[in-house]
Protein backbone atom coordinates (compact mmCIF):
# COMPACT_ATOMS: atom_id res chain seq x y z
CA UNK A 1 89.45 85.83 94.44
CA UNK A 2 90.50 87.09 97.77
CA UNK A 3 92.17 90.34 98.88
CA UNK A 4 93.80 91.47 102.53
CA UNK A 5 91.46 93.13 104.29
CA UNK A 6 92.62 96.57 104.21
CA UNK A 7 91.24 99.52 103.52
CA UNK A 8 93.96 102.45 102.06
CA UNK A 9 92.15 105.99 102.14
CA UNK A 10 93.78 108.48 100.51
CA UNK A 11 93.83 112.58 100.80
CA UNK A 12 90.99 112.32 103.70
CA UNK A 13 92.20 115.49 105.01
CA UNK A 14 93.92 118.33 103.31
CA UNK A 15 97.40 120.12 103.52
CA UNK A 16 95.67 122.63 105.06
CA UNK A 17 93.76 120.64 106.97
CA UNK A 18 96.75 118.39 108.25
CA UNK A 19 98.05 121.87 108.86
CA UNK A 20 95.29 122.94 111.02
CA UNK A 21 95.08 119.60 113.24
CA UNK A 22 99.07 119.63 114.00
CA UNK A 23 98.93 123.14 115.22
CA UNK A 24 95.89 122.92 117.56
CA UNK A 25 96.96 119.08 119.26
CA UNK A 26 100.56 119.80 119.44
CA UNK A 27 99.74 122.88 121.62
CA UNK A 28 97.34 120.45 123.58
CA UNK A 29 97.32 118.60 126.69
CA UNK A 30 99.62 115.05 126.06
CA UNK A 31 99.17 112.41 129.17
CA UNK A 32 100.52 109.18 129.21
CA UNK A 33 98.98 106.69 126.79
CA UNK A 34 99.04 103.93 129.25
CA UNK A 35 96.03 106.00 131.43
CA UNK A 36 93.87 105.19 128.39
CA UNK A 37 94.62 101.59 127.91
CA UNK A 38 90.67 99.69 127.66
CA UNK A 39 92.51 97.00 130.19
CA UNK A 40 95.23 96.98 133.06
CA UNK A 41 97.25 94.17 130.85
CA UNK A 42 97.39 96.51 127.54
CA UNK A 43 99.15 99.01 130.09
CA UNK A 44 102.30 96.85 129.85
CA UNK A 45 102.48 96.58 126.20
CA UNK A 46 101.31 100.41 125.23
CA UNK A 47 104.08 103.19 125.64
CA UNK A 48 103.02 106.45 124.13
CA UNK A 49 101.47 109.57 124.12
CA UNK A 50 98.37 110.99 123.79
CA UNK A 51 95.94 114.04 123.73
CA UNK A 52 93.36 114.55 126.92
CA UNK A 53 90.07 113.20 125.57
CA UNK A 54 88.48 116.21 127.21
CA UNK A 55 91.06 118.64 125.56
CA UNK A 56 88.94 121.38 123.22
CA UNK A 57 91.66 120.60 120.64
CA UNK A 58 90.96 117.08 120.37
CA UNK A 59 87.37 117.34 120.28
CA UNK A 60 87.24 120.18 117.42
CA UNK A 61 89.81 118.23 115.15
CA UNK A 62 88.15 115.11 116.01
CA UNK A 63 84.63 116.98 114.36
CA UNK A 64 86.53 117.97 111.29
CA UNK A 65 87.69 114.47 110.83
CA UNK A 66 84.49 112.64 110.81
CA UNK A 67 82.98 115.64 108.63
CA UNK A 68 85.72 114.58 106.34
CA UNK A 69 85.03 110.85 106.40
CA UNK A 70 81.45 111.60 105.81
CA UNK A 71 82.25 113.15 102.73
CA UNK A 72 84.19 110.15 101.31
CA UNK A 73 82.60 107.60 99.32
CA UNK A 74 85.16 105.03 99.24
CA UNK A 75 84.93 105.35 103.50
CA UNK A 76 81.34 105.10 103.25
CA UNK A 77 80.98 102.19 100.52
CA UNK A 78 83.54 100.20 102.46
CA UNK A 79 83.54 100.65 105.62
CA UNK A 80 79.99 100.73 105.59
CA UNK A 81 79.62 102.65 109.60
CA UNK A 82 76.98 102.91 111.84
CA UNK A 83 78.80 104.60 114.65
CA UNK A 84 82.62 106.14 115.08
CA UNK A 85 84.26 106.49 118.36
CA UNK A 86 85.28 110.09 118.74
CA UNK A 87 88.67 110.23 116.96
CA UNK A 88 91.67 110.21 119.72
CA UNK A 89 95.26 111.64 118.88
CA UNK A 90 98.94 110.08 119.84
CA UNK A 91 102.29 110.46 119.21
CA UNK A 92 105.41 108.30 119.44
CA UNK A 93 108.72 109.63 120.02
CA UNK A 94 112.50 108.40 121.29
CA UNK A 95 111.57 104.84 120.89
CA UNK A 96 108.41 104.50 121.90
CA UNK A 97 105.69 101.77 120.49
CA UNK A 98 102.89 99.96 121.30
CA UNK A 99 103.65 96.16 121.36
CA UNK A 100 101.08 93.55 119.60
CA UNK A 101 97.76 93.00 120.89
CA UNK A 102 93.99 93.36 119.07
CA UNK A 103 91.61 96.11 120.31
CA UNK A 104 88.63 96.21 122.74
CA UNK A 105 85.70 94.08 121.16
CA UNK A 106 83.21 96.71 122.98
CA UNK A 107 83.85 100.32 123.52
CA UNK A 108 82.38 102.49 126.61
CA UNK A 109 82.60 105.72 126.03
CA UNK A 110 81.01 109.09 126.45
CA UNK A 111 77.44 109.08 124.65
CA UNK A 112 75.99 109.55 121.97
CA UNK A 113 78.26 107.21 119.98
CA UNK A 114 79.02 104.75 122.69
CA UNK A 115 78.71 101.60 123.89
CA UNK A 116 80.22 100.93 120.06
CA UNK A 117 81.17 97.66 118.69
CA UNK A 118 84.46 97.94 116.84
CA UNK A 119 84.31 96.02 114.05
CA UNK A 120 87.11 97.99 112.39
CA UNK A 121 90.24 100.17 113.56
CA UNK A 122 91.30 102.66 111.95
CA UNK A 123 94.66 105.36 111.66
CA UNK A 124 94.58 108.63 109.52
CA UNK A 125 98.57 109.49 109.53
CA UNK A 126 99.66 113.14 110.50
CA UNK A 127 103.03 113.06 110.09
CA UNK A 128 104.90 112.63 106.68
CA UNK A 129 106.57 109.54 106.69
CA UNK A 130 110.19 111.24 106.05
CA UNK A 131 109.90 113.31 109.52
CA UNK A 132 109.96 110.46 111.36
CA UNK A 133 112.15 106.77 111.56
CA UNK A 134 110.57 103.12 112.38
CA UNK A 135 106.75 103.36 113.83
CA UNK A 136 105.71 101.29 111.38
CA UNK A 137 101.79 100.09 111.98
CA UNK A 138 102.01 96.43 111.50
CA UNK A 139 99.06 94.43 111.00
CA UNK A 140 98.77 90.20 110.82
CA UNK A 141 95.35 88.59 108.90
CA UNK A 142 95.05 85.68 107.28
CA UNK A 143 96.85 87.14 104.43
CA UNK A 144 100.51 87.77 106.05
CA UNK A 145 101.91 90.48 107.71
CA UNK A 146 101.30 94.40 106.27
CA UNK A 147 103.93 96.98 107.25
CA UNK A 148 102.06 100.21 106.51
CA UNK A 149 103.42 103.64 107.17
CA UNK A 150 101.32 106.48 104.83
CA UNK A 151 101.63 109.86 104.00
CA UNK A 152 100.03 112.35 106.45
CA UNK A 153 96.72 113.36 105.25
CA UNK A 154 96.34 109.47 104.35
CA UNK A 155 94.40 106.46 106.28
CA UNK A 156 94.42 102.66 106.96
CA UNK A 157 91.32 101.04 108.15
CA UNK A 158 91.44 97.40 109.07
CA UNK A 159 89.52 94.46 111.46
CA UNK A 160 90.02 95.49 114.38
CA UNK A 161 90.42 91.91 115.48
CA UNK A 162 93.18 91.61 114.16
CA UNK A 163 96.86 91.54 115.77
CA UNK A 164 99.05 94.38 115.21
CA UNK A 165 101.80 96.95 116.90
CA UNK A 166 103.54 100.05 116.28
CA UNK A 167 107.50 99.54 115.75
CA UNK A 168 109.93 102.41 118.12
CA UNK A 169 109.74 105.68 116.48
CA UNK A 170 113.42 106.00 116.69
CA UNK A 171 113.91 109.59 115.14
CA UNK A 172 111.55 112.16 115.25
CA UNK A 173 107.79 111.95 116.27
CA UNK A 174 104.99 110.21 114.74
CA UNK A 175 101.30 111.75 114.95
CA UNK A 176 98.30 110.38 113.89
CA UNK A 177 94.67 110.04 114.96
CA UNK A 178 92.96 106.87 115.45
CA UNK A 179 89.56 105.65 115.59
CA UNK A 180 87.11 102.56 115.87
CA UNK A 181 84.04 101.99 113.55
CA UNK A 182 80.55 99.81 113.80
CA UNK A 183 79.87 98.51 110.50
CA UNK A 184 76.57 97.91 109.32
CA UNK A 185 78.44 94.54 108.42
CA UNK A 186 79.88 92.46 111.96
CA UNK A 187 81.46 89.93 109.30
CA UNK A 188 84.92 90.98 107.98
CA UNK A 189 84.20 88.06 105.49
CA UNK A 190 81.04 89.20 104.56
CA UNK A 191 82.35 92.88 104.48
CA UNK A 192 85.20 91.52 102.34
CA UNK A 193 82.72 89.71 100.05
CA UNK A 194 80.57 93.04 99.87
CA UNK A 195 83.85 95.31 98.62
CA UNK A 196 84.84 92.62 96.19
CA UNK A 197 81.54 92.55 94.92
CA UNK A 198 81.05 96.35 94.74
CA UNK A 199 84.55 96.52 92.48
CA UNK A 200 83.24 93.72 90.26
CA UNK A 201 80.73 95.90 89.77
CA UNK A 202 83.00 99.35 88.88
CA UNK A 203 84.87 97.52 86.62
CA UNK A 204 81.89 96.25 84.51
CA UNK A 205 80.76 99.99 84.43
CA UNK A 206 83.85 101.03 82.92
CA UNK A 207 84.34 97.87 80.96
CA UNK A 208 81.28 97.90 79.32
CA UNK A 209 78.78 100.67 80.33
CA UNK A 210 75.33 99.59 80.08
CA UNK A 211 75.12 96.02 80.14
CA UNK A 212 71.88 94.47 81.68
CA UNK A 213 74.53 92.39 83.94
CA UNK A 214 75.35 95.59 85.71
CA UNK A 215 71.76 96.10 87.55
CA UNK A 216 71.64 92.30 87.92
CA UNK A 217 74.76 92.91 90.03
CA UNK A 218 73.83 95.59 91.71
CA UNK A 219 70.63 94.02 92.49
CA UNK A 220 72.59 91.33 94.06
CA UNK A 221 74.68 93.57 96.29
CA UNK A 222 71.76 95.36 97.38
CA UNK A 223 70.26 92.02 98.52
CA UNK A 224 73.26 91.17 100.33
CA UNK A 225 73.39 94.41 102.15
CA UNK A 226 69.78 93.95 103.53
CA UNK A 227 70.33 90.23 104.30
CA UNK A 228 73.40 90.90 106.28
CA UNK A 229 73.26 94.45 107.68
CA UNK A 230 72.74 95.10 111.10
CA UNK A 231 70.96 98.60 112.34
């Protein structure tokens, strides 16, 4: 058994919602992405755009994001977060992209949500993939290399150790916002063991509803959880 470790959210946000968020952060304040880089060296590898942390836009869309995330179960049961960093916005347009590199290990930030450990990275697309050419998010794990570009409204959540890069957005502009999670689980193998467990588990409910193995399972997973969670 074994699956990459990547997390494909569908529909968190709504048409309307997607809507909503491009209006308000397009009309925002965009600075140079490089001003934002966690450390001088990512300067020379990062080459985009991106909304003022301070900007009202960003920090009202950012609200209705994690509302949204809050009210997703597959999120929740996976991911399993403590803390989110304050959602951020970019953009990439006439070639730019972000070369490869793996994020900050520890995040300081404004409080309440920061200093943050980021076990896991995350990018909720805003842009439909036919509006825009190349900027591709490519991510390497010890399952191979995953080229994923989503529909707007749609999100990717993955280790945040691992390598990966944006390819040149080479017609039109790619938006998305992009995040960083604690988990109540540091492991990603123990996280991974956790979500295969958990589907185990919805497949014996529909498979064969009541069976005695189910709360033996579940009993198991719960175990798991309190023997490897951190709070």
């Amino acid at each position: 058994m074994g699956m990459p470790m990547l997390l494909h959210i569908r529909d968190v946000l709504k048409p309307d919602q997607i809507a909503e968020c491009r209006r308000m952060i397009d009309r925002a304040e965009w600075v140079d992405g490089r001003r934002t880089a966690n450390f001088a060296e990512f300067s020379d590898v990062k080459n985009n755009q991106e909304v003022s942390q301070t900007d009202p836009a960003a920090l009202q869309m950012g609200t209705m994001i994690l509302a949204a995330l809050s009210n997703n179960p597959l999120f929740v049961q996976r991911a399993l977060p403590i803390k989110i960093c304050p959602p951020l916005f970019n953009r990439y347009t006439g070639g730019e992209n972000y070369a490869t590199h793996t994020d900050s290990g520890l995040l300081q930030q404004r409080p309440p949500n920061l200093p943050l450990r980021s076990d896991l990275s995350a990018t909720l697309f805003l842009t439909a993939p036919a509006d825009y050419d190349g900027g591709e998010l490519v991510i390497e794990d010890n399952f191979g290399r995953h080229s994923i570009k989503l529909p707007a409204g749609d999100m990717i959540v993955y280790p945040a150790s691992s390598l990966h890069h944006v390819e040149p957005v080479t017609r039109g502009a790619r938006v998305s916002s992009f995040f960083w999670i604690q988990s109540a689980i540091r492991s990603d193998a123990q996280r991974m063991l956790l979500t295969e467990l958990q589907s185990s588990i919805d497949h014996m409910r529909h498979a064969v509803p009541g069976n005695p193995g189910i709360m033996e399972l579940m009993g198991v997973y719960s175990n798991l959880l309190r023997l490897w969670s951190e709070t």
